[in-house]
PDB file of N, CA and C in Angstrom:
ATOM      1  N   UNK A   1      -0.287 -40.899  -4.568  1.00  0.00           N
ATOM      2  CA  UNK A   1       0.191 -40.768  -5.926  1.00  0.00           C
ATOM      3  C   UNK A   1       1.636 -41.249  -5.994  1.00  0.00           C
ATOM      4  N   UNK A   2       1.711 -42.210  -7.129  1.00  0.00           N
ATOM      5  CA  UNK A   2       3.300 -42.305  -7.258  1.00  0.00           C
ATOM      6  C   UNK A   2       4.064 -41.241  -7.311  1.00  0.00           C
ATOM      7  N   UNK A   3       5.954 -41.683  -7.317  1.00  0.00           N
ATOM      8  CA  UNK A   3       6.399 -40.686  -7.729  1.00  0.00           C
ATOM      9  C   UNK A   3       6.593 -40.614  -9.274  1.00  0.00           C
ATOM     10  N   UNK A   4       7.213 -39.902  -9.834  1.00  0.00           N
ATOM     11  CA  UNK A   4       7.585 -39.648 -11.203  1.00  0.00           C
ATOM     12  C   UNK A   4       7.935 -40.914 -11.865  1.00  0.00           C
ATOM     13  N   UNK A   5       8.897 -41.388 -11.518  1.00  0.00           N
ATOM     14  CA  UNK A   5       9.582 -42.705 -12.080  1.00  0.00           C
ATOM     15  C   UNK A   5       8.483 -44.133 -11.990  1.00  0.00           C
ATOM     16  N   UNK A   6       7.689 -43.737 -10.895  1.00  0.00           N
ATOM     17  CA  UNK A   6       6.572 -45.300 -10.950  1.00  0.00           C
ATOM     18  C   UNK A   6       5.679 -44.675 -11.810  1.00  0.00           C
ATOM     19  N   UNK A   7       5.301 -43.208 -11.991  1.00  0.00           N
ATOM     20  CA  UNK A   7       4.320 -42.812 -13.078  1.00  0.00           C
ATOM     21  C   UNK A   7       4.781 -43.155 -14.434  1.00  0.00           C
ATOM     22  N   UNK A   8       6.111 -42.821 -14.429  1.00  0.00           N
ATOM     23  CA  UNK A   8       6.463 -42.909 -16.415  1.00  0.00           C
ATOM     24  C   UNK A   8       6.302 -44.497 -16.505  1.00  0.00           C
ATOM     25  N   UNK A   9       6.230 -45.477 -15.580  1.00  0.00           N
ATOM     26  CA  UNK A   9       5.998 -47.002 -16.385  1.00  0.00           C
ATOM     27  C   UNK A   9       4.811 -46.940 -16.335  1.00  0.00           C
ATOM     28  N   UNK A  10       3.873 -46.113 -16.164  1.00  0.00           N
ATOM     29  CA  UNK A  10       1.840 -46.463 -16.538  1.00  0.00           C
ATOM     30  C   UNK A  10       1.809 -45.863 -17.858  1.00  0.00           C
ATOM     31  N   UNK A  11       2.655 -45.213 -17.916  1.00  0.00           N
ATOM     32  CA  UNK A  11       2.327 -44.066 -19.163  1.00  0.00           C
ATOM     33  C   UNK A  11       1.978 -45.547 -20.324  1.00  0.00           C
ATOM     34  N   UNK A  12       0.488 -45.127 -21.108  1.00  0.00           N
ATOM     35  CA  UNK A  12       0.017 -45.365 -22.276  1.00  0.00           C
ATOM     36  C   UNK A  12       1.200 -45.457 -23.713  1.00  0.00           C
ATOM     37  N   UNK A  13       1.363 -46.572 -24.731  1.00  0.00           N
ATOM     38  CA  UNK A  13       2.525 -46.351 -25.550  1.00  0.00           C
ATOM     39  C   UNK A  13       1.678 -45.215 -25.951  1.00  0.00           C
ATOM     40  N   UNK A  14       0.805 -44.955 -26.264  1.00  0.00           N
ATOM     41  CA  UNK A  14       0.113 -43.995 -26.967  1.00  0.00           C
ATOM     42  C   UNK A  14       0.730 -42.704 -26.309  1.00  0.00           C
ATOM     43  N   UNK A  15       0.979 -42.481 -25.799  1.00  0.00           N
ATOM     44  CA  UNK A  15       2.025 -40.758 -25.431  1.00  0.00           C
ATOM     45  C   UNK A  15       3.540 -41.284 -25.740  1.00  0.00           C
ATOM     46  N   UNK A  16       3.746 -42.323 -24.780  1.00  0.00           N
ATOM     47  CA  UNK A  16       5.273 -42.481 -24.599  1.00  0.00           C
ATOM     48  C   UNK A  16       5.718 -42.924 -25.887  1.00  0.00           C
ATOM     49  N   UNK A  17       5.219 -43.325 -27.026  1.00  0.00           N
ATOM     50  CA  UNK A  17       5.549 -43.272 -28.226  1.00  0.00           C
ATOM     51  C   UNK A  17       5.997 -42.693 -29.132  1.00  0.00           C
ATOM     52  N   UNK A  18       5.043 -41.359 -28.977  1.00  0.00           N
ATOM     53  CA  UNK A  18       4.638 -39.874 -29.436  1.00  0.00           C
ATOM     54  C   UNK A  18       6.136 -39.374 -29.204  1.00  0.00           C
ATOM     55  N   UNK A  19       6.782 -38.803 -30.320  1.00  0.00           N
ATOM     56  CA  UNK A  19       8.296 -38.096 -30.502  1.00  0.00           C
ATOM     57  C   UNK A  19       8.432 -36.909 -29.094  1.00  0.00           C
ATOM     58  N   UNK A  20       6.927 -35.994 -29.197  1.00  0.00           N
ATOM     59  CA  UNK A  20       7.175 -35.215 -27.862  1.00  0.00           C
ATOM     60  C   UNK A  20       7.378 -35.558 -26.849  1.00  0.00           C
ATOM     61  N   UNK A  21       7.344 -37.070 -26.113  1.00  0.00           N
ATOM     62  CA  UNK A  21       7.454 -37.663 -25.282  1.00  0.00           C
ATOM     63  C   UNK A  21       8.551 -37.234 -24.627  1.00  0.00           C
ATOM     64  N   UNK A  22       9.750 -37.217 -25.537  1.00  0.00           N
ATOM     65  CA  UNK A  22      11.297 -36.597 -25.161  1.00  0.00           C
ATOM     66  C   UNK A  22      11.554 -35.321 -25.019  1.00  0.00           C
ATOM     67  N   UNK A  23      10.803 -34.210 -24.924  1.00  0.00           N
ATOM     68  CA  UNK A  23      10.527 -33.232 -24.079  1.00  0.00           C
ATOM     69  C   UNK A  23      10.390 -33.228 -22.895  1.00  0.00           C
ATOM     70  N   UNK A  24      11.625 -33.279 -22.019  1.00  0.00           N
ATOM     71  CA  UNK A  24      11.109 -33.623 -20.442  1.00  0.00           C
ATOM     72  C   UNK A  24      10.115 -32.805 -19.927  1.00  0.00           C
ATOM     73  N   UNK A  25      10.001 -31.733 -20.486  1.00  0.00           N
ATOM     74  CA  UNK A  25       8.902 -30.533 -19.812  1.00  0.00           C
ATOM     75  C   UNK A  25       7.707 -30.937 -19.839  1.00  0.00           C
ATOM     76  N   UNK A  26       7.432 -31.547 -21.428  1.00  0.00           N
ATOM     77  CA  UNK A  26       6.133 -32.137 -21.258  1.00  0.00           C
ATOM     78  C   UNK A  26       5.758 -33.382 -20.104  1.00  0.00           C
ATOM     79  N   UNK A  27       6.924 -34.381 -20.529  1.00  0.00           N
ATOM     80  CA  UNK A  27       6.658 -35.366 -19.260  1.00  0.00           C
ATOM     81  C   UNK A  27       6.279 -34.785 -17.921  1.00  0.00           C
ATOM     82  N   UNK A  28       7.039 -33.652 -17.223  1.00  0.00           N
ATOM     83  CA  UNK A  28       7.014 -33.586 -16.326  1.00  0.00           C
ATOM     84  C   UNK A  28       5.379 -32.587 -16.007  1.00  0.00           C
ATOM     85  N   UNK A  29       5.334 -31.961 -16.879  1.00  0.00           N
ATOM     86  CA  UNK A  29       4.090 -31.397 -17.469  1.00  0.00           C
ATOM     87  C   UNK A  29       2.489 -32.143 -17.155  1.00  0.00           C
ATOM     88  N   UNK A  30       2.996 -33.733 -17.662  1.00  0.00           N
ATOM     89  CA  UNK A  30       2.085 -34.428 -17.960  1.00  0.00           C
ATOM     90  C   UNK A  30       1.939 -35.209 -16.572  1.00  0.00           C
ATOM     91  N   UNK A  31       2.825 -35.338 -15.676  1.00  0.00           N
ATOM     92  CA  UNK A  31       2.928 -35.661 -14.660  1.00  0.00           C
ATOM     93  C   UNK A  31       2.285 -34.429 -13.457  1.00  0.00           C
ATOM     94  N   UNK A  32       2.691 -34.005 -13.424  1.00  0.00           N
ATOM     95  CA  UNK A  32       2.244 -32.521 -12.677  1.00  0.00           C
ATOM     96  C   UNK A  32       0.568 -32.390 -12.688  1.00  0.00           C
ATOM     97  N   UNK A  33       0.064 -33.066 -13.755  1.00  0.00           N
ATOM     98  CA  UNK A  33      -1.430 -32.148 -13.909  1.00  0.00           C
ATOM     99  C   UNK A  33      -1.787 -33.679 -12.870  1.00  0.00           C
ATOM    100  N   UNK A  34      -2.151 -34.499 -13.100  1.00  0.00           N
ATOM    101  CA  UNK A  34      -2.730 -35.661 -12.127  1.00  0.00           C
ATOM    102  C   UNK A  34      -2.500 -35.037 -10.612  1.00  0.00           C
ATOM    103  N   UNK A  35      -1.339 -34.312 -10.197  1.00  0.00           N
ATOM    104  CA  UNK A  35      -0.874 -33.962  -8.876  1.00  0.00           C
ATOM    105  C   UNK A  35      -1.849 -33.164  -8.274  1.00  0.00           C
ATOM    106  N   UNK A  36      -2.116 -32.231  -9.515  1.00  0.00           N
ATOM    107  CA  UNK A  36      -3.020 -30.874  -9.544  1.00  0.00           C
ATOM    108  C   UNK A  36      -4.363 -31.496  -8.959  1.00  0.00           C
ATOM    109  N   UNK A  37      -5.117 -32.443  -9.549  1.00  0.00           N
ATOM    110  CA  UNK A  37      -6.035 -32.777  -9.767  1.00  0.00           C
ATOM    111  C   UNK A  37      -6.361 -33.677  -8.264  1.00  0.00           C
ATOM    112  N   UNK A  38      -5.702 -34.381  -7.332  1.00  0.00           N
ATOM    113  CA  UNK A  38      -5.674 -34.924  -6.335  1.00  0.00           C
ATOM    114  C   UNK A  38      -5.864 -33.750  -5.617  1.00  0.00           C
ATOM    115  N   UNK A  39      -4.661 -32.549  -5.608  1.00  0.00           N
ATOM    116  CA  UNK A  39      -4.808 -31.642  -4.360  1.00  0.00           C
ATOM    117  C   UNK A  39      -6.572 -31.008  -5.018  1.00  0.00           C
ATOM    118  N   UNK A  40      -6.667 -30.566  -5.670  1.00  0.00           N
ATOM    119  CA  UNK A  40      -7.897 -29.962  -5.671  1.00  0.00           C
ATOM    120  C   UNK A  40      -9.191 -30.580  -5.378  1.00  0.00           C
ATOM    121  N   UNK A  41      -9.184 -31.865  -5.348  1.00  0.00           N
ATOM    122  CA  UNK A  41      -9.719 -32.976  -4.806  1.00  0.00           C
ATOM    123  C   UNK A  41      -9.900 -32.241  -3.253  1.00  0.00           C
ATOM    124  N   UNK A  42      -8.974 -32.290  -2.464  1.00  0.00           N
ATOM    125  CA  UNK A  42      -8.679 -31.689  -0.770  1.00  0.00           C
ATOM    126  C   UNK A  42      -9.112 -30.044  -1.156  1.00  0.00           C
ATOM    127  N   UNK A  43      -8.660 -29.727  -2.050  1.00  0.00           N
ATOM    128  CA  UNK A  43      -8.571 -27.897  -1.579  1.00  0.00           C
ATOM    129  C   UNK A  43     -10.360 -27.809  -1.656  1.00  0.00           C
ATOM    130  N   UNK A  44     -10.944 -28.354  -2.571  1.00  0.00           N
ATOM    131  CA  UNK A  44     -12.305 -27.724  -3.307  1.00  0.00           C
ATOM    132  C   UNK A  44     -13.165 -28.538  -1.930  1.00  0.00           C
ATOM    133  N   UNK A  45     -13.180 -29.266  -0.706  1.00  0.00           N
ATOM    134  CA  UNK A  45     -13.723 -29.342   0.367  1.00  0.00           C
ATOM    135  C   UNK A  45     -13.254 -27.802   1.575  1.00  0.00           C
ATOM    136  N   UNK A  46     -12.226 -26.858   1.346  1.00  0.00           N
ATOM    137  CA  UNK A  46     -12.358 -25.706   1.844  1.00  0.00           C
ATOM    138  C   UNK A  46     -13.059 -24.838   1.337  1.00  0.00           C
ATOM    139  N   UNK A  47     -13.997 -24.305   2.182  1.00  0.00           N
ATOM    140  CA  UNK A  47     -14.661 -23.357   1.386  1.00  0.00           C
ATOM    141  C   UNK A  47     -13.432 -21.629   1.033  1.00  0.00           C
ATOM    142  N   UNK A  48     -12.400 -21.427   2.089  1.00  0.00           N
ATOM    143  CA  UNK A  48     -11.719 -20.560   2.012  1.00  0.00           C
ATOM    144  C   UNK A  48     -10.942 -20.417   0.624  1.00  0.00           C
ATOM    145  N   UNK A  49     -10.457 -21.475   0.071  1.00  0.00           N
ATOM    146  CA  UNK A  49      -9.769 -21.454  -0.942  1.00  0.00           C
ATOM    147  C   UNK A  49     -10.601 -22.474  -2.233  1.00  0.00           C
ATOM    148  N   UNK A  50     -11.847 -22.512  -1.951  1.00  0.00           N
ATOM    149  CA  UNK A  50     -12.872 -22.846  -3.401  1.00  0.00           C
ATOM    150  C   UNK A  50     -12.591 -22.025  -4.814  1.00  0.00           C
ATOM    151  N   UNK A  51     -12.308 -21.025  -4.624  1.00  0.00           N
ATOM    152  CA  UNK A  51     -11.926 -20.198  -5.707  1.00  0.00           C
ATOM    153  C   UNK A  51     -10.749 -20.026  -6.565  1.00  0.00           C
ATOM    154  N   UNK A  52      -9.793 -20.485  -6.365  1.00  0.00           N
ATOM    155  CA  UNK A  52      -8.327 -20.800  -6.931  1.00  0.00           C
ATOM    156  C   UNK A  52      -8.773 -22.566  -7.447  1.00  0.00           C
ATOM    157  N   UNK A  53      -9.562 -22.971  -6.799  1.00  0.00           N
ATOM    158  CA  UNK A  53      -9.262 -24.773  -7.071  1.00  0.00           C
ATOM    159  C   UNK A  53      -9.748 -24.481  -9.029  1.00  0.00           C
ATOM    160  N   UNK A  54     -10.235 -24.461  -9.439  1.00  0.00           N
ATOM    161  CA  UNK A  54     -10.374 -24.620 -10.306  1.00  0.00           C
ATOM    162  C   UNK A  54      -9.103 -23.718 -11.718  1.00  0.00           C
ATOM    163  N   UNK A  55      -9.222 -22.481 -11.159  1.00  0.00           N
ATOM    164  CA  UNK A  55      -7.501 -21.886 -11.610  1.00  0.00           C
ATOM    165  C   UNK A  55      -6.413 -22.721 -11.601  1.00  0.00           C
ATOM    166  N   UNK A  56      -6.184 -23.230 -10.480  1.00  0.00           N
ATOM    167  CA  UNK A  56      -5.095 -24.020 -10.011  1.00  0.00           C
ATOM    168  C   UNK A  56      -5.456 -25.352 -11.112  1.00  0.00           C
ATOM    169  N   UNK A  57      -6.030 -26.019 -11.540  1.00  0.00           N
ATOM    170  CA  UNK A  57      -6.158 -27.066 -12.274  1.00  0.00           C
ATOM    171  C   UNK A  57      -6.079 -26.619 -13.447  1.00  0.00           C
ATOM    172  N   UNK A  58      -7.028 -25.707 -14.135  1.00  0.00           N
ATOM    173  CA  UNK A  58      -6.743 -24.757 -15.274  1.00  0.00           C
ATOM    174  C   UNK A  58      -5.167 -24.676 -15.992  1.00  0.00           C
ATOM    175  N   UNK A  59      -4.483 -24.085 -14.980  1.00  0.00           N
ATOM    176  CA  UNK A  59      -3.481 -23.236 -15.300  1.00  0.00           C
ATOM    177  C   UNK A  59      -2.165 -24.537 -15.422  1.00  0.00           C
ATOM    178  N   UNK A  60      -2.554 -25.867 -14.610  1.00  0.00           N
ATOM    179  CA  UNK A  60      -1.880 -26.864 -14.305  1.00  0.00           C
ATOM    180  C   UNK A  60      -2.034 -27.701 -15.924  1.00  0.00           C
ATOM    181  N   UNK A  61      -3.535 -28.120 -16.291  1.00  0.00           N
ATOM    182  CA  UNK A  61      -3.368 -28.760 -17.607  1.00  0.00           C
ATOM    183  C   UNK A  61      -2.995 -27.965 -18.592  1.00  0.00           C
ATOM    184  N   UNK A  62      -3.486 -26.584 -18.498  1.00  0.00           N
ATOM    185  CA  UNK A  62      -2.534 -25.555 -19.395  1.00  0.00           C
ATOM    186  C   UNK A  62      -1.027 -25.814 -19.798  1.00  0.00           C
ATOM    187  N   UNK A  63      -0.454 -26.446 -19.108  1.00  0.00           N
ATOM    188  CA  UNK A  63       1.292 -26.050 -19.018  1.00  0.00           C
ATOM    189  C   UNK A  63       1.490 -27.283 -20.302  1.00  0.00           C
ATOM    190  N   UNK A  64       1.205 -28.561 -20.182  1.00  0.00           N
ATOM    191  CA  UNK A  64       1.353 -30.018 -21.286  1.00  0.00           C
ATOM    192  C   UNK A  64       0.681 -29.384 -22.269  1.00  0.00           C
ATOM    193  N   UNK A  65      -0.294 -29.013 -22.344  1.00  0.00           N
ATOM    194  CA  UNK A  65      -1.160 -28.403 -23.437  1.00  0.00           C
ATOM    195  C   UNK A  65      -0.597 -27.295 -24.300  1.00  0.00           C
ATOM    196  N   UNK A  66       0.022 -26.330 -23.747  1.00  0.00           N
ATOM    197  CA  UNK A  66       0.563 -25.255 -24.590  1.00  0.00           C
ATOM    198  C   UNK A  66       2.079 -25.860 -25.312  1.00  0.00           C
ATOM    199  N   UNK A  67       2.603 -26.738 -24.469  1.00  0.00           N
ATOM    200  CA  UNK A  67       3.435 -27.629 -24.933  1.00  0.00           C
ATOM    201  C   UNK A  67       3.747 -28.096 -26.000  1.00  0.00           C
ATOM    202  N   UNK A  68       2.633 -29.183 -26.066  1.00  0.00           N
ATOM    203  CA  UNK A  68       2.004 -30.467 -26.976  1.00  0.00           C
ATOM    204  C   UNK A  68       1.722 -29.033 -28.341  1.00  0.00           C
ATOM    205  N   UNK A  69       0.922 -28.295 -28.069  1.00  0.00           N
ATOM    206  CA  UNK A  69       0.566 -27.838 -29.724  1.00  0.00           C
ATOM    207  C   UNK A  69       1.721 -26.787 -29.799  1.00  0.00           C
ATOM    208  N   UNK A  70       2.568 -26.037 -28.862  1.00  0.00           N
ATOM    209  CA  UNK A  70       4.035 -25.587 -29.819  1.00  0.00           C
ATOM    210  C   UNK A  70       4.751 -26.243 -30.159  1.00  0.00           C
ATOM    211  N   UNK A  71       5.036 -27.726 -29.645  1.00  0.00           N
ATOM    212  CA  UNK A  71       5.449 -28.805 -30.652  1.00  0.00           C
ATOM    213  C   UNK A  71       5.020 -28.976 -31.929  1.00  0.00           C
ATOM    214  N   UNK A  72       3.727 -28.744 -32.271  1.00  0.00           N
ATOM    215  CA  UNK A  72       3.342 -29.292 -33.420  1.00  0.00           C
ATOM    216  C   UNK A  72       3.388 -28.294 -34.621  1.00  0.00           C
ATOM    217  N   UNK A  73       3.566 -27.229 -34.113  1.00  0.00           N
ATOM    218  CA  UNK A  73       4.204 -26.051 -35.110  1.00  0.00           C
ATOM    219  C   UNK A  73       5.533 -25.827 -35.652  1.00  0.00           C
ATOM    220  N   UNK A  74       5.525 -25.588 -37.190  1.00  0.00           N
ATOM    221  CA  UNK A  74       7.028 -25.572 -37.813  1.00  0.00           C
ATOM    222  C   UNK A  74       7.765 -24.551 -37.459  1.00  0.00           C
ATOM    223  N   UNK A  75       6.743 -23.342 -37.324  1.00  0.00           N
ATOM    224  CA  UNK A  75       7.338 -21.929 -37.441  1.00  0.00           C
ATOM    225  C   UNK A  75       8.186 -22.002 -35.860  1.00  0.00           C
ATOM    226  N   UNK A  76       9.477 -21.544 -35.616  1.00  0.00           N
ATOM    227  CA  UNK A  76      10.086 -21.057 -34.299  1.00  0.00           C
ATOM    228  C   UNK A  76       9.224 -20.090 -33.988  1.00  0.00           C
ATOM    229  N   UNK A  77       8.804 -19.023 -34.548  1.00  0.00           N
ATOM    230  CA  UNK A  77       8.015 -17.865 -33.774  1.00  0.00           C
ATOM    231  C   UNK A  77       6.870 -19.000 -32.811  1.00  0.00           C
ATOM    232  N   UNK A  78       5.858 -19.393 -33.728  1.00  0.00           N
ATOM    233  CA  UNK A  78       4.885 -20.307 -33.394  1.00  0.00           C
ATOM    234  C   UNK A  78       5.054 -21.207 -32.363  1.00  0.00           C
ATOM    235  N   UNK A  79       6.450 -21.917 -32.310  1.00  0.00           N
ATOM    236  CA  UNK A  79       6.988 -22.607 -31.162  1.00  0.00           C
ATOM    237  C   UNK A  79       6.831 -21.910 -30.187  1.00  0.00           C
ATOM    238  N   UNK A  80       7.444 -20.977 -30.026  1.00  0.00           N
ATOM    239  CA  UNK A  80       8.271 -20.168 -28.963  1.00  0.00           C
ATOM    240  C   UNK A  80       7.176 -19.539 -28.262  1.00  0.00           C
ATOM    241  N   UNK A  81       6.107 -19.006 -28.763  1.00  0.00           N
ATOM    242  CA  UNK A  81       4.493 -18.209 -28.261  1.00  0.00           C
ATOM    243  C   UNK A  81       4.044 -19.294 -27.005  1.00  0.00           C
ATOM    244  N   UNK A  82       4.212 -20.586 -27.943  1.00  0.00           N
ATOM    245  CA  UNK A  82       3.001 -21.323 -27.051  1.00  0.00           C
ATOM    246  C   UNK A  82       4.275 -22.006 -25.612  1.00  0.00           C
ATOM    247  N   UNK A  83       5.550 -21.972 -26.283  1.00  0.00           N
ATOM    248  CA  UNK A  83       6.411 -22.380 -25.005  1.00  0.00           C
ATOM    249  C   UNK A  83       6.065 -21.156 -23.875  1.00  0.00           C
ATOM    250  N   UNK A  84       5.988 -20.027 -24.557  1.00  0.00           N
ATOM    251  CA  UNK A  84       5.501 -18.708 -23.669  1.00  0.00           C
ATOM    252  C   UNK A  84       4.833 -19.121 -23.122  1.00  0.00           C
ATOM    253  N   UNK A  85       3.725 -19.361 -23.250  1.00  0.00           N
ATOM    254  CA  UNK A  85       2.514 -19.840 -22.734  1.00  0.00           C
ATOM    255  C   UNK A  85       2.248 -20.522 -21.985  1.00  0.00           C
ATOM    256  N   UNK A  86       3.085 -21.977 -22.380  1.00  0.00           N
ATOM    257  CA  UNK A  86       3.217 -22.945 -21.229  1.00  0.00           C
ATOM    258  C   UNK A  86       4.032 -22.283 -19.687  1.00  0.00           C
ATOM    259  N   UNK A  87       4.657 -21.708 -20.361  1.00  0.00           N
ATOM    260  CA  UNK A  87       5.457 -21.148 -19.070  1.00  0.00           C
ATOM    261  C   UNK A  87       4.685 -20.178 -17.991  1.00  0.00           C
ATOM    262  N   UNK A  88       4.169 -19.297 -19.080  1.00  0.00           N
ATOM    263  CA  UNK A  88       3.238 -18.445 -18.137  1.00  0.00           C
ATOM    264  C   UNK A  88       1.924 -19.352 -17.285  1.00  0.00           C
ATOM    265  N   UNK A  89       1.616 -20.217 -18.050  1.00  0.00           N
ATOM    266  CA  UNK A  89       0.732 -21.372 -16.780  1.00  0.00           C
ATOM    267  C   UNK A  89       1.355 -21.722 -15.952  1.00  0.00           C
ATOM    268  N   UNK A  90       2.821 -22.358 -15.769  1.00  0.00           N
ATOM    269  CA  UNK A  90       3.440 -23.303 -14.846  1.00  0.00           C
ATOM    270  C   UNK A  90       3.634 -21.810 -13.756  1.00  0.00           C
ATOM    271  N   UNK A  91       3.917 -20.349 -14.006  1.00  0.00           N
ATOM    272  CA  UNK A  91       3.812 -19.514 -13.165  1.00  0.00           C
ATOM    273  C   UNK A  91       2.731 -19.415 -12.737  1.00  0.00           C
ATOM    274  N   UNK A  92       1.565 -19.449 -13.552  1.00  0.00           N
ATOM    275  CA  UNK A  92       0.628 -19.133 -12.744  1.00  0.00           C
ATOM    276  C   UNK A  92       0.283 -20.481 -11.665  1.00  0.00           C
ATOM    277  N   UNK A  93       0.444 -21.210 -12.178  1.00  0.00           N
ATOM    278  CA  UNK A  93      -0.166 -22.620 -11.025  1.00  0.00           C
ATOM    279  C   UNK A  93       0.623 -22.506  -9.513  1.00  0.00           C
ATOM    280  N   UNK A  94       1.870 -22.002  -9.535  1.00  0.00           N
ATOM    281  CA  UNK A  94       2.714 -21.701  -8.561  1.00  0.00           C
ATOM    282  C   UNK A  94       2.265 -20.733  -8.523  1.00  0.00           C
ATOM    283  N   UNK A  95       1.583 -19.955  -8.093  1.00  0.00           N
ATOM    284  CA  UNK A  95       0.699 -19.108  -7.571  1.00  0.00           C
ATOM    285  C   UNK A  95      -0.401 -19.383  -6.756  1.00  0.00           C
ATOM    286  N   UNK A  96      -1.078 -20.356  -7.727  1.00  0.00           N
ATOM    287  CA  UNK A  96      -2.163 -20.975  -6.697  1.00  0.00           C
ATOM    288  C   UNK A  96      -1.829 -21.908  -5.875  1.00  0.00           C
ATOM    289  N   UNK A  97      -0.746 -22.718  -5.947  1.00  0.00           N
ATOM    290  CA  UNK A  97      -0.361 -23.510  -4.932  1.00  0.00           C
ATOM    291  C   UNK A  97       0.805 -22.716  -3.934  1.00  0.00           C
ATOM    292  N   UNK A  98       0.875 -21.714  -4.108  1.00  0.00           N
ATOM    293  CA  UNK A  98       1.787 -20.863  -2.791  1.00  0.00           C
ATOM    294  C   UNK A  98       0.415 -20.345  -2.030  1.00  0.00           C
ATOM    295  N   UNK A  99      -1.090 -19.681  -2.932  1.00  0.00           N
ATOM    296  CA  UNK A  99      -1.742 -19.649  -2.426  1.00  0.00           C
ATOM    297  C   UNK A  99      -2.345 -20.345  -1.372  1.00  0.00           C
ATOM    298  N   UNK A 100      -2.368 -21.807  -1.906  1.00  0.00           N
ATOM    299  CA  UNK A 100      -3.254 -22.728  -0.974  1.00  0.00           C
ATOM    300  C   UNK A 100      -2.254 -23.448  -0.341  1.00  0.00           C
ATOM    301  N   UNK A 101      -1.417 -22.653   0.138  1.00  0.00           N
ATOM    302  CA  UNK A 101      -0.340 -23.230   1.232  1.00  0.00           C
ATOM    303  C   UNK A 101      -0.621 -23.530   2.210  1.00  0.00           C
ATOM    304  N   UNK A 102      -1.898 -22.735   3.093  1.00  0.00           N
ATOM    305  CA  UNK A 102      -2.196 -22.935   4.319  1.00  0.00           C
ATOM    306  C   UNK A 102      -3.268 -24.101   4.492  1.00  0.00           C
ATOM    307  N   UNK A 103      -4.027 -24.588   3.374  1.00  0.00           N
ATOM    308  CA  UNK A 103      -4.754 -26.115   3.307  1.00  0.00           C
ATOM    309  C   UNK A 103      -3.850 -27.047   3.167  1.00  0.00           C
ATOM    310  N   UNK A 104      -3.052 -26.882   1.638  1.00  0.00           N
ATOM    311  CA  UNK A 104      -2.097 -27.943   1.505  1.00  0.00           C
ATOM    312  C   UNK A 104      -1.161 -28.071   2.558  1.00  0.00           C
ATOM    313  N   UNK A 105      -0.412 -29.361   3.040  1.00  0.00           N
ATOM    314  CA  UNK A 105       0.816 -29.283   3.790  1.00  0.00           C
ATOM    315  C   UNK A 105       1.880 -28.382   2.930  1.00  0.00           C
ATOM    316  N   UNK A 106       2.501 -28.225   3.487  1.00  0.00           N
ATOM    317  CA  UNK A 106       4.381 -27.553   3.482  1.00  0.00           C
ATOM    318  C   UNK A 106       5.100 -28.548   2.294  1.00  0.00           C
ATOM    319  N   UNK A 107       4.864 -29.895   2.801  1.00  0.00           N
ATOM    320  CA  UNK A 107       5.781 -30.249   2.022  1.00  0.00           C
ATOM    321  C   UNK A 107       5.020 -30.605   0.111  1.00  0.00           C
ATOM    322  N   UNK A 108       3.658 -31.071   0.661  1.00  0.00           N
ATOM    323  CA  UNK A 108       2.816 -30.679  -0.692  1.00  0.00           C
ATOM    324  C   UNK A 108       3.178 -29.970  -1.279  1.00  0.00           C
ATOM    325  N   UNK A 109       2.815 -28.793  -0.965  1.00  0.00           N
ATOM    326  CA  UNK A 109       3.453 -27.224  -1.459  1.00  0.00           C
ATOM    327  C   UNK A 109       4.853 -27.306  -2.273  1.00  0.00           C
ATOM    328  N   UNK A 110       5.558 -27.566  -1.003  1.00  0.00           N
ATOM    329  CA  UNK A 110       7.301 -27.568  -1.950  1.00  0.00           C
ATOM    330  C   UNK A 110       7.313 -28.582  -3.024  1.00  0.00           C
ATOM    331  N   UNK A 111       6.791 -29.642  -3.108  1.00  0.00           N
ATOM    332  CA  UNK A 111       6.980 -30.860  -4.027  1.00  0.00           C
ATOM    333  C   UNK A 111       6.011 -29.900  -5.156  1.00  0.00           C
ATOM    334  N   UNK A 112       5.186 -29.058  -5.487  1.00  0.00           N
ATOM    335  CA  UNK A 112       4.460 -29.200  -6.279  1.00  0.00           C
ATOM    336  C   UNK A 112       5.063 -28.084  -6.963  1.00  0.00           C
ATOM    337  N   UNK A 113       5.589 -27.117  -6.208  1.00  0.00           N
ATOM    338  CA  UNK A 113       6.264 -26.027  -6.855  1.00  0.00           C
ATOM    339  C   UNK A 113       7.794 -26.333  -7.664  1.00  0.00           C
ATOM    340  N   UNK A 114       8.102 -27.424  -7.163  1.00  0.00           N
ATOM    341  CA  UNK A 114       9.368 -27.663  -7.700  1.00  0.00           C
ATOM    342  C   UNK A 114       9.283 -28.417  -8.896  1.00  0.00           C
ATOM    343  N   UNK A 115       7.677 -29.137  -8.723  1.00  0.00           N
ATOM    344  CA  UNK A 115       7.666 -30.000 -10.542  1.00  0.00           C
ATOM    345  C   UNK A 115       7.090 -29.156 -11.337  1.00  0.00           C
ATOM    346  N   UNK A 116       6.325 -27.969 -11.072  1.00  0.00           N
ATOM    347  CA  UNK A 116       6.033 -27.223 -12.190  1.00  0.00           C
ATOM    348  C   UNK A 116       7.484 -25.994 -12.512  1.00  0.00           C
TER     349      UNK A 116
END
């Protein structure tokens, strides 16, 4: 997988267009879930940690997603719920990837905890 900076030149104008685009959270958001989706690729061949792989992806597209629609709300309360939200995914995904520390490498691990 690229890193961040070779990912944002694939990006579709169709997002990078999009005003939320300039939300780095989302970018990084939107970047993060593809990451998700490779390791669970590796984790979901352990049978020990089969059970988080799908949480762990869950909780990973969760984070752009709760994002993307508290953006699209006028109300600050309304904002602020779903920024909740996003946040409480990006905790939970760092959960499952501290979990599946002992499949993933070390440094997997640290790189993945530090972009969510």
């Amino acid at each position: 997988m690229a890193g961040y900076e070779e990912w944002v030149k694939t990006v579709p104008a169709e997002l990078s267009g999009d005003p939320l685009w300039q939300v780095k959270a989302y970018r990084l958001a939107l970047f993060a879930n593809p990451l998700a989706w490779q390791d669970v690729g590796k984790l979901v061949q352990d049978k020990r940690v089969i059970g988080l792989t799908d949480q762990l992806y869950r909780a990973s597209g969760s984070v752009a997603a709760n994002i993307a629609e508290g953006y699209s709300h006028r109300s600050g309360k309304d904002q602020a719920r779903f920024y909740e939200y996003s946040l409480g995914s990006a905790r939970e995904a760092r959960v499952w990837y501290y979990q599946a520390r002992h499949v993933l490498s070390e440094a997997v691990v640290e790189h993945r905890l530090h972009t969510l």
